[in-house]
N, C-alpha and C. Protein backbone atom coordinates (compact mmCIF):
# COMPACT_ATOMS: atom_id res chain seq x y z
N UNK A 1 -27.22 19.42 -21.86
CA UNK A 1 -27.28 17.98 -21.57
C UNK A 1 -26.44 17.67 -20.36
N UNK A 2 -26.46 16.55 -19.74
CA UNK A 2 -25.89 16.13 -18.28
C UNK A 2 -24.24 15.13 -18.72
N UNK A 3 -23.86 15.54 -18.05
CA UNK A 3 -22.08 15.30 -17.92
C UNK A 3 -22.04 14.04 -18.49
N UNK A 4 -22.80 12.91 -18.98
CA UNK A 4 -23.06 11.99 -19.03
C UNK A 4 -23.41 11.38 -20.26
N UNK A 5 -24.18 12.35 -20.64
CA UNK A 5 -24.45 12.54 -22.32
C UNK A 5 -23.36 13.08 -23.15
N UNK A 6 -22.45 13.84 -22.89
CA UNK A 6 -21.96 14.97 -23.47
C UNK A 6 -20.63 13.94 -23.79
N UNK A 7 -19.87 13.75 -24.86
CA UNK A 7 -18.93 13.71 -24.73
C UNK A 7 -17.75 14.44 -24.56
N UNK A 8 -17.76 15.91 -25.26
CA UNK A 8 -17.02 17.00 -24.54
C UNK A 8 -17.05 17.22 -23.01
N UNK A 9 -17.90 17.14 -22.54
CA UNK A 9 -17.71 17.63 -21.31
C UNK A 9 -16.43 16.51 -20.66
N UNK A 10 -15.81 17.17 -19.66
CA UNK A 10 -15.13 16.52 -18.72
C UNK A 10 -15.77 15.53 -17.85
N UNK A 11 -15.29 14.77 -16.85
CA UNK A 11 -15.94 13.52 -16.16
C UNK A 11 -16.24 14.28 -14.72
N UNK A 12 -16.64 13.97 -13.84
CA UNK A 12 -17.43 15.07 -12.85
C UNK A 12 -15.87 14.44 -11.84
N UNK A 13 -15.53 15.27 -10.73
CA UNK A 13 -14.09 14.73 -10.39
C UNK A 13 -14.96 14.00 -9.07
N UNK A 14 -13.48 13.61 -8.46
CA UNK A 14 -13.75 12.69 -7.61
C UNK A 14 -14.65 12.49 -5.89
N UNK A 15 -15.49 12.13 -6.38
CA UNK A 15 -16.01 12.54 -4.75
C UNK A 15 -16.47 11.54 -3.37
N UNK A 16 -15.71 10.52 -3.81
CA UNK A 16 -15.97 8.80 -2.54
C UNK A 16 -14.69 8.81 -2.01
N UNK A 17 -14.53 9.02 -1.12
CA UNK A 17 -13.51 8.05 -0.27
C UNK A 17 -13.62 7.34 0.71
N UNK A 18 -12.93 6.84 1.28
CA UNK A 18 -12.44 5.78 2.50
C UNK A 18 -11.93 6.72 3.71
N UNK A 19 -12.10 6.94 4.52
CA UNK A 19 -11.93 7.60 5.80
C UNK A 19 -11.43 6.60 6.98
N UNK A 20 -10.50 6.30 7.54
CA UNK A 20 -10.35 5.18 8.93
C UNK A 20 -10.45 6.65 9.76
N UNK A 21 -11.35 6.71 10.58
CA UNK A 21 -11.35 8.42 11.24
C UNK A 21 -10.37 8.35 11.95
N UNK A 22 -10.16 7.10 13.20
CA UNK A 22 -8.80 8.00 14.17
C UNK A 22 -7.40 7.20 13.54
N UNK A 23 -7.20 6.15 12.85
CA UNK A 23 -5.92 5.65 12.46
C UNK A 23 -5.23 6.75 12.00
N UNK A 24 -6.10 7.16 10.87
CA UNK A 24 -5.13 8.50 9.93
C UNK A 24 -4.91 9.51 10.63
N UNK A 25 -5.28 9.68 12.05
CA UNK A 25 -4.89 11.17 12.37
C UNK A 25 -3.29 10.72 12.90
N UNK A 26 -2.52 12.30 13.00
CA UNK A 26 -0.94 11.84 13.71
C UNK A 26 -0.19 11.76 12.92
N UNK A 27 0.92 11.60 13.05
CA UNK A 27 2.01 11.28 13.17
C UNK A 27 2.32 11.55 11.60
N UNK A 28 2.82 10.88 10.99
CA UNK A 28 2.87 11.29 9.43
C UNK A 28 1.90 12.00 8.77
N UNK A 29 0.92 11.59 9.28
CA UNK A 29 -0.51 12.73 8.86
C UNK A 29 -0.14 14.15 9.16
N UNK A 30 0.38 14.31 10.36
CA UNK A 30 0.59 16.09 10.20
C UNK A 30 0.69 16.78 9.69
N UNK A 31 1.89 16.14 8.45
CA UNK A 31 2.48 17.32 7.84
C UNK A 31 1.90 16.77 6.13
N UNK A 32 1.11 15.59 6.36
CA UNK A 32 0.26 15.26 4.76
C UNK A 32 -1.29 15.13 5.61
N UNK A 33 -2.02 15.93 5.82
CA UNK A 33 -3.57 15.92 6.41
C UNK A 33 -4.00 14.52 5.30
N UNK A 34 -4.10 14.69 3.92
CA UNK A 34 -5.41 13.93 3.26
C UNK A 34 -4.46 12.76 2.68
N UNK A 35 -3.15 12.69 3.36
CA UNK A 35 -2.70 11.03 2.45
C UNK A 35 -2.91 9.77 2.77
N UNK A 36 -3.62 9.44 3.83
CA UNK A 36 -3.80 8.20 4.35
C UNK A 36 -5.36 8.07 4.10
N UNK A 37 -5.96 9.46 3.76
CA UNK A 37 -7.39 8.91 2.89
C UNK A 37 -7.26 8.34 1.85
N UNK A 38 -6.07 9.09 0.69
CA UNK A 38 -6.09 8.35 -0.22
C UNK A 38 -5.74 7.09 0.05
N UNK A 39 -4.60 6.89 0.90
CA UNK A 39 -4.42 5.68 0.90
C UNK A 39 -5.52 4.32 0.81
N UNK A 40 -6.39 4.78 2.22
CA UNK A 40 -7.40 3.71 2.29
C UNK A 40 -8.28 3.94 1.42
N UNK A 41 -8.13 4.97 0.42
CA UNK A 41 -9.52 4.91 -1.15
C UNK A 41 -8.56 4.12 -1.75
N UNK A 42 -7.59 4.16 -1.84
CA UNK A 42 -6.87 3.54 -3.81
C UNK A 42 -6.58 1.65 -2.95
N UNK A 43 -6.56 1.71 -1.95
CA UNK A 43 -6.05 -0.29 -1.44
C UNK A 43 -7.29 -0.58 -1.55
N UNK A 44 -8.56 0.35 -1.17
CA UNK A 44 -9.81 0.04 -1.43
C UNK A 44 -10.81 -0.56 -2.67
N UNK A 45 -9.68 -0.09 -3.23
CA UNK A 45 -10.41 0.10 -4.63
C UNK A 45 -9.49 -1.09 -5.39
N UNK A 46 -7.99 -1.30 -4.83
CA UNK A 46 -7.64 -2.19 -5.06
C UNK A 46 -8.28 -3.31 -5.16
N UNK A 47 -8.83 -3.82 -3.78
CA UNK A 47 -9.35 -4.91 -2.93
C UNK A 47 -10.36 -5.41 -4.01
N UNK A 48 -11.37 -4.16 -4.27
CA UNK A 48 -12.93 -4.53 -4.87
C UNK A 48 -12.30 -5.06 -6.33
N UNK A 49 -11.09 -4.40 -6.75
CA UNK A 49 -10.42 -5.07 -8.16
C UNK A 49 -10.20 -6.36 -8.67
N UNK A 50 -9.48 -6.61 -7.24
CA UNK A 50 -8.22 -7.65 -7.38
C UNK A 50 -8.67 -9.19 -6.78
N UNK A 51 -9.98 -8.65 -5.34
CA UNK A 51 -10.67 -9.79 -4.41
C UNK A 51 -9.37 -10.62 -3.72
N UNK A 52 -8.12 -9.82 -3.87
CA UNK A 52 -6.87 -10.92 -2.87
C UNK A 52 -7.29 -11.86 -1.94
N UNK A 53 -6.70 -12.72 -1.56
CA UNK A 53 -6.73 -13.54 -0.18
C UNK A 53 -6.13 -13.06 0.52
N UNK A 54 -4.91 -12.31 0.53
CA UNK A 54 -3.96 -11.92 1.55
C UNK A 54 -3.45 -10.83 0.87
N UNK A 55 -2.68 -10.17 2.01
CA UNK A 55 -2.46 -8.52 0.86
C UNK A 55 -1.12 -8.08 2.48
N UNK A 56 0.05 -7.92 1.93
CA UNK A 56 1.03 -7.70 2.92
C UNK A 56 1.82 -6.65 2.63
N UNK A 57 1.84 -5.80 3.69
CA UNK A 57 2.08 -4.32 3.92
C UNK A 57 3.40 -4.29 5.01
N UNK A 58 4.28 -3.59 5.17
CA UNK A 58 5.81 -3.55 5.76
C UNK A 58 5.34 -2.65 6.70
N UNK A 59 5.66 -3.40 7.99
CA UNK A 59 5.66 -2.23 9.26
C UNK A 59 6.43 -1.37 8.92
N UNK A 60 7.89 -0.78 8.49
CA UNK A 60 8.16 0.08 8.49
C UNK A 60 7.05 1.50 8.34
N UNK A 61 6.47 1.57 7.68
CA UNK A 61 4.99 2.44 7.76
C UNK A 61 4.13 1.40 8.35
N UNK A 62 4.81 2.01 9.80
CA UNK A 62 3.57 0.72 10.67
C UNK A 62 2.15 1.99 10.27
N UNK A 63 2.18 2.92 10.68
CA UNK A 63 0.77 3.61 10.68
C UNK A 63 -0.25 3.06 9.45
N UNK A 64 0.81 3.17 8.39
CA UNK A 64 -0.03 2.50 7.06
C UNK A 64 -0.58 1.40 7.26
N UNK A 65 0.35 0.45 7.76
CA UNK A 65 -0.37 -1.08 8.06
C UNK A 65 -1.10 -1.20 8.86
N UNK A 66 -1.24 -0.45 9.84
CA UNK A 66 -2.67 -0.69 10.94
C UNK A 66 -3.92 0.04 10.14
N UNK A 67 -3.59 0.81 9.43
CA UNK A 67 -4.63 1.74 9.14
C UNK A 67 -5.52 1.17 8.14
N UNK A 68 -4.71 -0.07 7.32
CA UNK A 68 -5.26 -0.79 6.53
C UNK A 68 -5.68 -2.26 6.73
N UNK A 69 -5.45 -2.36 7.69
CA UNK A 69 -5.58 -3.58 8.84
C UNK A 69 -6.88 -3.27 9.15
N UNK A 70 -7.30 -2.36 10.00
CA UNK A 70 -8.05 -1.74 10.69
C UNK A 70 -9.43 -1.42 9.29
N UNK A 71 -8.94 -0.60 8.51
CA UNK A 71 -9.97 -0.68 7.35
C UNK A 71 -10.52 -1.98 6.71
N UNK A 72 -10.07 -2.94 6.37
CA UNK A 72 -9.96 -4.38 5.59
C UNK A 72 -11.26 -4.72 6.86
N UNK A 73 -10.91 -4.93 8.21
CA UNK A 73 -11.76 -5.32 9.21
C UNK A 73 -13.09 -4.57 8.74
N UNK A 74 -13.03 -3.35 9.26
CA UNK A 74 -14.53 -2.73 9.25
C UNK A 74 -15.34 -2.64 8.00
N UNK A 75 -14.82 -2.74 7.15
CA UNK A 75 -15.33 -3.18 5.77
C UNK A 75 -15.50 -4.52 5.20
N UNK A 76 -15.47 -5.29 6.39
CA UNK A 76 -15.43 -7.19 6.03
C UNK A 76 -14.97 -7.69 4.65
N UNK A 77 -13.74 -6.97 4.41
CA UNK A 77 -13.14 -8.12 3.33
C UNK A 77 -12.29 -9.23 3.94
N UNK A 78 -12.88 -10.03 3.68
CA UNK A 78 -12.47 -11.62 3.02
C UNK A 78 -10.31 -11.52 2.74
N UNK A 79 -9.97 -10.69 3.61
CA UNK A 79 -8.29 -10.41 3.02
C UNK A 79 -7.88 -10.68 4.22
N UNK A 80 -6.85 -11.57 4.54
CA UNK A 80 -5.74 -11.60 5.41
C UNK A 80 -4.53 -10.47 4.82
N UNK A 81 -4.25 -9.77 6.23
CA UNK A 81 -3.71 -8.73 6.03
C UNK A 81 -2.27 -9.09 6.81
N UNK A 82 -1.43 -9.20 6.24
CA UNK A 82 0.13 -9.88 6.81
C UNK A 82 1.28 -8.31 7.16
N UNK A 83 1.63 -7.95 8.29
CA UNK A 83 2.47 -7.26 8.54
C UNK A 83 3.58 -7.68 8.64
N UNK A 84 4.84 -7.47 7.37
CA UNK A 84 6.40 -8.11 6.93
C UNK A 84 7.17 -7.16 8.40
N UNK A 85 8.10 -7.95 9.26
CA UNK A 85 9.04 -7.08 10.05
C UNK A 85 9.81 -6.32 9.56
N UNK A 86 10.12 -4.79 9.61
CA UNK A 86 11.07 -4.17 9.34
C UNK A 86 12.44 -4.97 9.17
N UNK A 87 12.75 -4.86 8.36
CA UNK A 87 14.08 -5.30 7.53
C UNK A 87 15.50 -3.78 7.88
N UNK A 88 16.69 -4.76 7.83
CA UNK A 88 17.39 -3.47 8.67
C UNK A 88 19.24 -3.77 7.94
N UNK A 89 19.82 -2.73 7.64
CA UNK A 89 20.71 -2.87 7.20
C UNK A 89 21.66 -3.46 7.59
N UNK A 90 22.85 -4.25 7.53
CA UNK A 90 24.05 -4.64 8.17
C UNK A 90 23.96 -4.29 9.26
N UNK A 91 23.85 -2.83 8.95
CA UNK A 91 24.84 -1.74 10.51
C UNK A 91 23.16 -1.32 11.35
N UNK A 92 22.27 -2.05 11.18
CA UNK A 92 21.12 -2.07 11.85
C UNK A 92 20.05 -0.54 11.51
N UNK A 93 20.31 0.04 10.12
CA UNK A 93 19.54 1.41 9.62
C UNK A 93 18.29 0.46 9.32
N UNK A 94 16.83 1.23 9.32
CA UNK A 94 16.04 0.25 8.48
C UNK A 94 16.14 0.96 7.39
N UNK A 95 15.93 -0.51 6.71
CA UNK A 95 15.93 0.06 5.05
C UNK A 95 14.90 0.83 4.31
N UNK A 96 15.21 1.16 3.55
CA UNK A 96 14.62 2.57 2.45
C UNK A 96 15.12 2.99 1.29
N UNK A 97 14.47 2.93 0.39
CA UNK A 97 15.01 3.95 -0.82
C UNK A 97 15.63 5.01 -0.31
N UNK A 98 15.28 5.62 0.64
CA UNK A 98 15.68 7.00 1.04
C UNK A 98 17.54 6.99 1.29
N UNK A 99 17.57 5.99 1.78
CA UNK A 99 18.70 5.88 2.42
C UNK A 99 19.58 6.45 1.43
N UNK A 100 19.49 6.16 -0.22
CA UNK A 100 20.75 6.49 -1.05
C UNK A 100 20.88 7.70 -1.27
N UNK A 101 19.79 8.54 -0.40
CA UNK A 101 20.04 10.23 -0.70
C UNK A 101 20.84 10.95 0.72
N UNK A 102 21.37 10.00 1.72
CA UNK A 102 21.98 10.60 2.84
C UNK A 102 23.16 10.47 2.16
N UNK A 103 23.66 11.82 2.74
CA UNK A 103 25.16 11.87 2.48
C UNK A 103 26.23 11.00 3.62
N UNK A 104 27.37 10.73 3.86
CA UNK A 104 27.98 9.56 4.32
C UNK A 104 27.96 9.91 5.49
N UNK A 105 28.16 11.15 6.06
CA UNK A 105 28.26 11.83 7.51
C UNK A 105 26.71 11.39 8.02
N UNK A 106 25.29 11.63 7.58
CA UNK A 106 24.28 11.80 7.97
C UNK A 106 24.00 9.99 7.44
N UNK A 107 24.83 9.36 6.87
CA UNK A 107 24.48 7.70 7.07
C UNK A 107 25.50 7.18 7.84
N UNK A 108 26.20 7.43 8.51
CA UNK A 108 26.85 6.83 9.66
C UNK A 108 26.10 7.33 10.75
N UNK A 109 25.28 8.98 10.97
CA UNK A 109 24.59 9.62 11.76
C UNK A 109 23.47 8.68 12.32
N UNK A 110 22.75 8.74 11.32
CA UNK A 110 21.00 7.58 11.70
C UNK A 110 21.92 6.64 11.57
N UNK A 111 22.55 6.00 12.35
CA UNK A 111 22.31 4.48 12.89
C UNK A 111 22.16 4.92 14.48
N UNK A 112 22.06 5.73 15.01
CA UNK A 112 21.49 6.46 16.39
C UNK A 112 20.58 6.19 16.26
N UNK A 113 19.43 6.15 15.54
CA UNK A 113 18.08 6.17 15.61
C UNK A 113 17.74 4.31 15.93
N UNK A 114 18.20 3.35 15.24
CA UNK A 114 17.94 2.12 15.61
C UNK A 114 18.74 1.54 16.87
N UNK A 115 20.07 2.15 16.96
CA UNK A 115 20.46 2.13 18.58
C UNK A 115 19.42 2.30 19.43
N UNK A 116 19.05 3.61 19.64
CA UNK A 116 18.46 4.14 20.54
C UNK A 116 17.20 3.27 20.57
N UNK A 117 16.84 2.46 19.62
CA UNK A 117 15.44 1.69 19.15
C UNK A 117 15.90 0.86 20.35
N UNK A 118 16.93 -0.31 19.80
CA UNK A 118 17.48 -1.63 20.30
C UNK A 118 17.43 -1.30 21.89
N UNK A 119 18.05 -0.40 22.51
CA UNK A 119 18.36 -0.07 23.88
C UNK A 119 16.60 0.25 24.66
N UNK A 120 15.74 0.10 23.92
CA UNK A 120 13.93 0.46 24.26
C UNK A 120 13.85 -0.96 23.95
N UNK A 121 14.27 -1.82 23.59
CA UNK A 121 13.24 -2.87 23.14
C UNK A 121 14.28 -3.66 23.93
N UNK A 122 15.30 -3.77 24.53
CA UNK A 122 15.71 -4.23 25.77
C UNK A 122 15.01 -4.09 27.18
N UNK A 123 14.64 -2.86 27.02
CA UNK A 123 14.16 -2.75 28.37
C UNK A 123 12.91 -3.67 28.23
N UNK A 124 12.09 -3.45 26.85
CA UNK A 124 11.18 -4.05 27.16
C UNK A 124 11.20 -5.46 27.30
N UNK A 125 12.04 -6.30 26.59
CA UNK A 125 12.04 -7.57 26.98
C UNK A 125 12.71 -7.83 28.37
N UNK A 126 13.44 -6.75 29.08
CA UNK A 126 13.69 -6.70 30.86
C UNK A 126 12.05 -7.31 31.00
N UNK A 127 10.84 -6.11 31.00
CA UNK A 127 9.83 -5.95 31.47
C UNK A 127 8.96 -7.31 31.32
N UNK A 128 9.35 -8.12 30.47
CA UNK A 128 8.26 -9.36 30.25
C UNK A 128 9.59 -10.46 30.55
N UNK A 129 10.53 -9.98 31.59
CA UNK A 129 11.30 -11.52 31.61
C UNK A 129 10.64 -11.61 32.76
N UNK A 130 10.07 -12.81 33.32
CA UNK A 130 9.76 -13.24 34.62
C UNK A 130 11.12 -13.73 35.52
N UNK A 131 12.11 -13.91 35.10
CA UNK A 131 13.24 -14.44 35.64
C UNK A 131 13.82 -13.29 36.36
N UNK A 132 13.82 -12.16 35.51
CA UNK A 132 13.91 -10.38 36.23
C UNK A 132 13.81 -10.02 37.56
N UNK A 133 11.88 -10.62 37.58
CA UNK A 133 11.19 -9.90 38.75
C UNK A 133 12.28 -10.98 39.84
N UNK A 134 12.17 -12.28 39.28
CA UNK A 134 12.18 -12.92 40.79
C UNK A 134 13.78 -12.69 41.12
N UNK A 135 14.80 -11.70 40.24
CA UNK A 135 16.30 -11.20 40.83
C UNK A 135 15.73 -10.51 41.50
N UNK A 136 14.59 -9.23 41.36
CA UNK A 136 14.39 -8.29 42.30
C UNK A 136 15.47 -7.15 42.56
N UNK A 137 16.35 -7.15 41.93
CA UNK A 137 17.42 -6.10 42.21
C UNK A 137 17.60 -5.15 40.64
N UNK A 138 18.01 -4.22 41.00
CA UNK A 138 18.37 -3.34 39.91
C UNK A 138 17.17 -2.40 39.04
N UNK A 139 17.85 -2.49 37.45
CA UNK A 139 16.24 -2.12 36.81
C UNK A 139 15.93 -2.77 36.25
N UNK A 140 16.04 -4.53 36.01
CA UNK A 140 14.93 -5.28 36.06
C UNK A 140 13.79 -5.00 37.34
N UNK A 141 14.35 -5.32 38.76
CA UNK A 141 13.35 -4.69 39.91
C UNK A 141 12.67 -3.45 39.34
N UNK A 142 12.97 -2.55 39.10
CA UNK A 142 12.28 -1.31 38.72
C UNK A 142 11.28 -1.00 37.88
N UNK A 143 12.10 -1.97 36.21
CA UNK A 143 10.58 -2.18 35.60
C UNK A 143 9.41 -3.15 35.61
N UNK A 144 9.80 -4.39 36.28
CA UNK A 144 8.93 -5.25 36.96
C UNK A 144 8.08 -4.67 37.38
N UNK A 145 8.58 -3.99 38.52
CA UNK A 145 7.54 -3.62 39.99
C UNK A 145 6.85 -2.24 39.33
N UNK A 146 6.99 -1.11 38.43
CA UNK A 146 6.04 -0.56 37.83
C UNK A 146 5.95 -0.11 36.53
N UNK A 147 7.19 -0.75 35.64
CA UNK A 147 7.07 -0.25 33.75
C UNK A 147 8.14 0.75 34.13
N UNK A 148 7.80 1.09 32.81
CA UNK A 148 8.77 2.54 32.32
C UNK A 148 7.58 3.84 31.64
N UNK A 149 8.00 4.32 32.19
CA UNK A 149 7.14 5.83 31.48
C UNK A 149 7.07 6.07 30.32
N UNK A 150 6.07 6.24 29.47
CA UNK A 150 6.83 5.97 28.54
C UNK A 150 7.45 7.33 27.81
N UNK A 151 7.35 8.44 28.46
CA UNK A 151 8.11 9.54 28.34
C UNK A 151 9.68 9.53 28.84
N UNK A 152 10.02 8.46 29.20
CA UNK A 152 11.70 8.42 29.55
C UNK A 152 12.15 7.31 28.29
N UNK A 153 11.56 6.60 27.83
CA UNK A 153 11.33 6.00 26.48
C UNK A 153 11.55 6.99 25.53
N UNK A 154 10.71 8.08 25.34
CA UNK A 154 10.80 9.13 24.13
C UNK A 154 12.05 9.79 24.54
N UNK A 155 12.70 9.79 25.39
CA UNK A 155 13.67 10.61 26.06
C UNK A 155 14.91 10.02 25.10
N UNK A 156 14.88 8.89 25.35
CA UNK A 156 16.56 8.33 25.21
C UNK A 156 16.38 8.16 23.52
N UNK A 157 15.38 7.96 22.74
CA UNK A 157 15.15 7.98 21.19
C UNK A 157 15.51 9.41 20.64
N UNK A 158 14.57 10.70 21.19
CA UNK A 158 14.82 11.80 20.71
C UNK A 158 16.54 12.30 21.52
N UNK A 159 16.98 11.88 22.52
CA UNK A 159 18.72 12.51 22.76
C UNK A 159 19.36 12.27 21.92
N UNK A 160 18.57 10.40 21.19
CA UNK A 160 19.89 9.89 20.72
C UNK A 160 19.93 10.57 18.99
N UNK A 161 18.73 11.26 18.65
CA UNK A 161 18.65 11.96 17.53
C UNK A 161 19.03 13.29 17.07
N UNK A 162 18.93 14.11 18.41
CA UNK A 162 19.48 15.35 18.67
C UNK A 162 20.78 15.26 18.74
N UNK A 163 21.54 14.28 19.66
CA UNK A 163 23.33 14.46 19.90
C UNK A 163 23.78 13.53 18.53
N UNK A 164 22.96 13.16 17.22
CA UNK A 164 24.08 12.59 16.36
C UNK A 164 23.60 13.68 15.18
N UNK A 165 23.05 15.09 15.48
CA UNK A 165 22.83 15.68 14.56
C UNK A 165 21.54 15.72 13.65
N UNK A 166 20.15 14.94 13.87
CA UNK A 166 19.37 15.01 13.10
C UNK A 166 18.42 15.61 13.87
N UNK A 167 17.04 15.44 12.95
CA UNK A 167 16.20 16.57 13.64
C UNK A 167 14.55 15.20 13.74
N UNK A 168 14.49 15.52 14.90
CA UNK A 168 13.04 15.03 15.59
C UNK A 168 11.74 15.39 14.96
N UNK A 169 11.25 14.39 14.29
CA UNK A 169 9.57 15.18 14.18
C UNK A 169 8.86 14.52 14.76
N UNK A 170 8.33 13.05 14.61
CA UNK A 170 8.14 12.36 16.24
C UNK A 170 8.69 11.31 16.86
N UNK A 171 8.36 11.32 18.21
CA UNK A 171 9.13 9.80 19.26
C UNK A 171 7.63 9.68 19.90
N UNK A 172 7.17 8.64 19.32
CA UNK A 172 5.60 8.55 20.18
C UNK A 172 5.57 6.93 20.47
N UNK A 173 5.42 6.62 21.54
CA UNK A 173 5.32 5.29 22.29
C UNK A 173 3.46 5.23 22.24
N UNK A 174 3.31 4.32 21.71
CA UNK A 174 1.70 4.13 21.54
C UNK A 174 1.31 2.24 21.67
N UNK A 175 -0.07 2.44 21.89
CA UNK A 175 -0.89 0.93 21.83
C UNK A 175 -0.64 0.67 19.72
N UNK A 176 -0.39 -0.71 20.16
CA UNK A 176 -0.09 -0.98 18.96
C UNK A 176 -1.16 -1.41 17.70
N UNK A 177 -2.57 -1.89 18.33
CA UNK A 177 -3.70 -1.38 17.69
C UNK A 177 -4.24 -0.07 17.16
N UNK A 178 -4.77 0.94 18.37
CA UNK A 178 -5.06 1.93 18.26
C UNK A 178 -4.26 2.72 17.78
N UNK A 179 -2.76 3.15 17.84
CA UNK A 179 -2.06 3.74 18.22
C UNK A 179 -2.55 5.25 18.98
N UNK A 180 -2.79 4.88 20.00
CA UNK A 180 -3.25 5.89 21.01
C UNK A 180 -2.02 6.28 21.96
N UNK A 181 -1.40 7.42 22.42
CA UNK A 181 -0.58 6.75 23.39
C UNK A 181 -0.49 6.61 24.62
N UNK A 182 0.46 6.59 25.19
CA UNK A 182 0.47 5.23 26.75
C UNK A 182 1.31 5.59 27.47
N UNK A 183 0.84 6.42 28.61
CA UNK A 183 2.07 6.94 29.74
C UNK A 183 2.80 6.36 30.22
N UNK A 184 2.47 4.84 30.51
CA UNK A 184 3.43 3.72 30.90
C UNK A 184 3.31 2.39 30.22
N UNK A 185 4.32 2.03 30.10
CA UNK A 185 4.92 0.59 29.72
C UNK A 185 5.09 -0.59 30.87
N UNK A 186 3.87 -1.48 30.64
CA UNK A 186 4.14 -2.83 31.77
C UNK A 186 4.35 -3.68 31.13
N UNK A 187 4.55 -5.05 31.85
CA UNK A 187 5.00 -6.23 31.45
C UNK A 187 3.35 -6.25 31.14
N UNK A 188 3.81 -6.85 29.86
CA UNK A 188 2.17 -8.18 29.20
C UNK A 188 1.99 -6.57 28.37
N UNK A 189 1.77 -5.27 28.37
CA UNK A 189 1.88 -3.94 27.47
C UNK A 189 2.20 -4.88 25.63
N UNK A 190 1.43 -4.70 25.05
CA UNK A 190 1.85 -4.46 23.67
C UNK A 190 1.77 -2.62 23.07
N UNK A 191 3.25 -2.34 23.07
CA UNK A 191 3.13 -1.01 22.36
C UNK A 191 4.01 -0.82 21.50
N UNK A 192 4.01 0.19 20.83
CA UNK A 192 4.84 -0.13 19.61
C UNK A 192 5.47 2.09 19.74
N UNK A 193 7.07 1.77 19.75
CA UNK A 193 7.76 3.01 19.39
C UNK A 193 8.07 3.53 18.18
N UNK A 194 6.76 4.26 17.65
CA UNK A 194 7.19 5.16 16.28
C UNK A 194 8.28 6.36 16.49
N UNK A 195 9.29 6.28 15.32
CA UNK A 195 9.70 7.37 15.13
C UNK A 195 10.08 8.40 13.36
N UNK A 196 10.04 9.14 13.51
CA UNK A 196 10.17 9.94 12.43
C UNK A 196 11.40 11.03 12.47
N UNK A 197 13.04 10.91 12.11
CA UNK A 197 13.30 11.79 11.85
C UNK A 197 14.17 12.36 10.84
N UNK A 198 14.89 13.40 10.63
CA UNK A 198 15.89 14.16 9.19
C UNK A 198 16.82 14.30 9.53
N UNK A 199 17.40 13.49 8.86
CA UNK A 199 19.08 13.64 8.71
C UNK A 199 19.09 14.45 7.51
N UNK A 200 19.75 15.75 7.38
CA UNK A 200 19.40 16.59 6.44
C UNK A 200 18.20 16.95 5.32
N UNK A 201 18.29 16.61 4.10
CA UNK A 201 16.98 16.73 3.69
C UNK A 201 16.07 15.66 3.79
N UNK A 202 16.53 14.58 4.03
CA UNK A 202 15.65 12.80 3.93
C UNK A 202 15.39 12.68 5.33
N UNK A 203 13.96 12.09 5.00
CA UNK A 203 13.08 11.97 6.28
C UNK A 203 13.12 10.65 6.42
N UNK A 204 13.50 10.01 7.78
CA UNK A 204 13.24 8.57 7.93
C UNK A 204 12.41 8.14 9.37
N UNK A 205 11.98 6.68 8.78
CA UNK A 205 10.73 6.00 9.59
C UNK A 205 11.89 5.09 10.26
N UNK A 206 11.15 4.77 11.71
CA UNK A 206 11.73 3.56 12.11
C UNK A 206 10.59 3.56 13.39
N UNK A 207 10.82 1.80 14.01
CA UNK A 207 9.90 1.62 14.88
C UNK A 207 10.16 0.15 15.66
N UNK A 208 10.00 0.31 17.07
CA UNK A 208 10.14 -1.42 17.20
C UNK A 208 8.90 -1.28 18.08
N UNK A 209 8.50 -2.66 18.18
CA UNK A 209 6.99 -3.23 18.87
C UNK A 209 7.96 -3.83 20.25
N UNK A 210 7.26 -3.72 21.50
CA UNK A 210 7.55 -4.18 22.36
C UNK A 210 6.47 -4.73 23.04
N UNK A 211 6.46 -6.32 23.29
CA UNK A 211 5.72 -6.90 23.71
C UNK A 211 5.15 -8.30 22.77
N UNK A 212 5.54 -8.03 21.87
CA UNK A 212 5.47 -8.81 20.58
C UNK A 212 4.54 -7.92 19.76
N UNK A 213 3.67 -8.82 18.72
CA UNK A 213 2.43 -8.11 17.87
C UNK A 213 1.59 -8.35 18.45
N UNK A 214 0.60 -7.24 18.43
CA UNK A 214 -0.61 -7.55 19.01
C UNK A 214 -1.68 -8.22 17.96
């Protein structure tokens, strides 16, 4: 008899998912290939459950939130999809469960990582001051007149992760839709700086958008 009839038999396993093809590739995906499928199967499945009006996801996993941003769209649900700003400790760590598993040396360590954030998201508001260009001198003049690379961007994030002791898995300056990334940074640029790294065994996210949200 067919799986269906039978009550002994087992239930046939799972075989539908949700695919966003290029959101999920990258960056946290590397080192989990199939978790952001599940992701967009189980919010999916949420959605068809629950029919929300609005459904709000924490940039801190910005990848998650575009990816489900991006899905909600191409699947025309009826959901406003709200991205909450990273939330950040006193001493400017973003927050995490994770945080209570650093030991005190490697939590005084990562606050390098949101430094090094703050000192990128200066430049970028250099790059969209119009008051900048018209000093014309210095490196406001500099990033006015052509951006910042955004490989001297990944530069000063990954030093500032390497010289306080932790370990790099990525510094990727990307479009803050697509997240595709973007050799240079101009004024009016919406991009957004992911990073990923380990302060001993705990892995941490952090990220700032420059340019505002897109």
């Amino acid at each position: 008899s067919s799986p269906s009839s039978s009550s002994s038999s087992p239930p046939p396993p799972h075989e539908t998912y949700v695919t966003v093809e290029n959101l999920q590739r990258g960056f946290c995906a590397i080192t989990r290939p199939h978790f952001f499928r599940g992701v967009a199967t189980v919010v999916c499945k949420l959605f068809n459950i629950c029919d929300p009006d609005v459904a709000v996801f924490g940039k801190k996993d910005y990848q998650q939130w575009r990816l489900v941003e991006r899905m909600t769209r191409d699947l025309d649900f009826a959901i406003e999809i709200v991205g909450v700003p990273l939330m950040r400790e006193e001493d400017g760590v973003a927050m995490s469960s994770r945080n209570v598993r650093l030991t005190p040396k490697n939590r005084l360590a990562c606050r390098a990582v949101s430094v090094a954030l703050e000192c990128v998201a200066e430049m970028g508001a250099v790059m969209n001051n119009a008051n900048a260009a018209k000093e014309g001198r210095g490196l406001e003049a500099t990033l006015m007149a052509g951006g910042a690379l955004a490989s001297s961007l990944q530069t000063i994030v990954r030093d500032a992760i390497a010289m306080s002791g932790g370990e790099v898995d990525y510094v990727e300056v990307v479009d803050q839709l697509t997240l595709r990334p973007v050799e240079r940074v101009t004024a009016g640029d919406k991009v957004v700086v992911l990073v990923a790294a380990k302060y001993g065994d705990v892995r941490l996210l952090d990220n700032v958008e420059i340019g505002g949200e897109a």
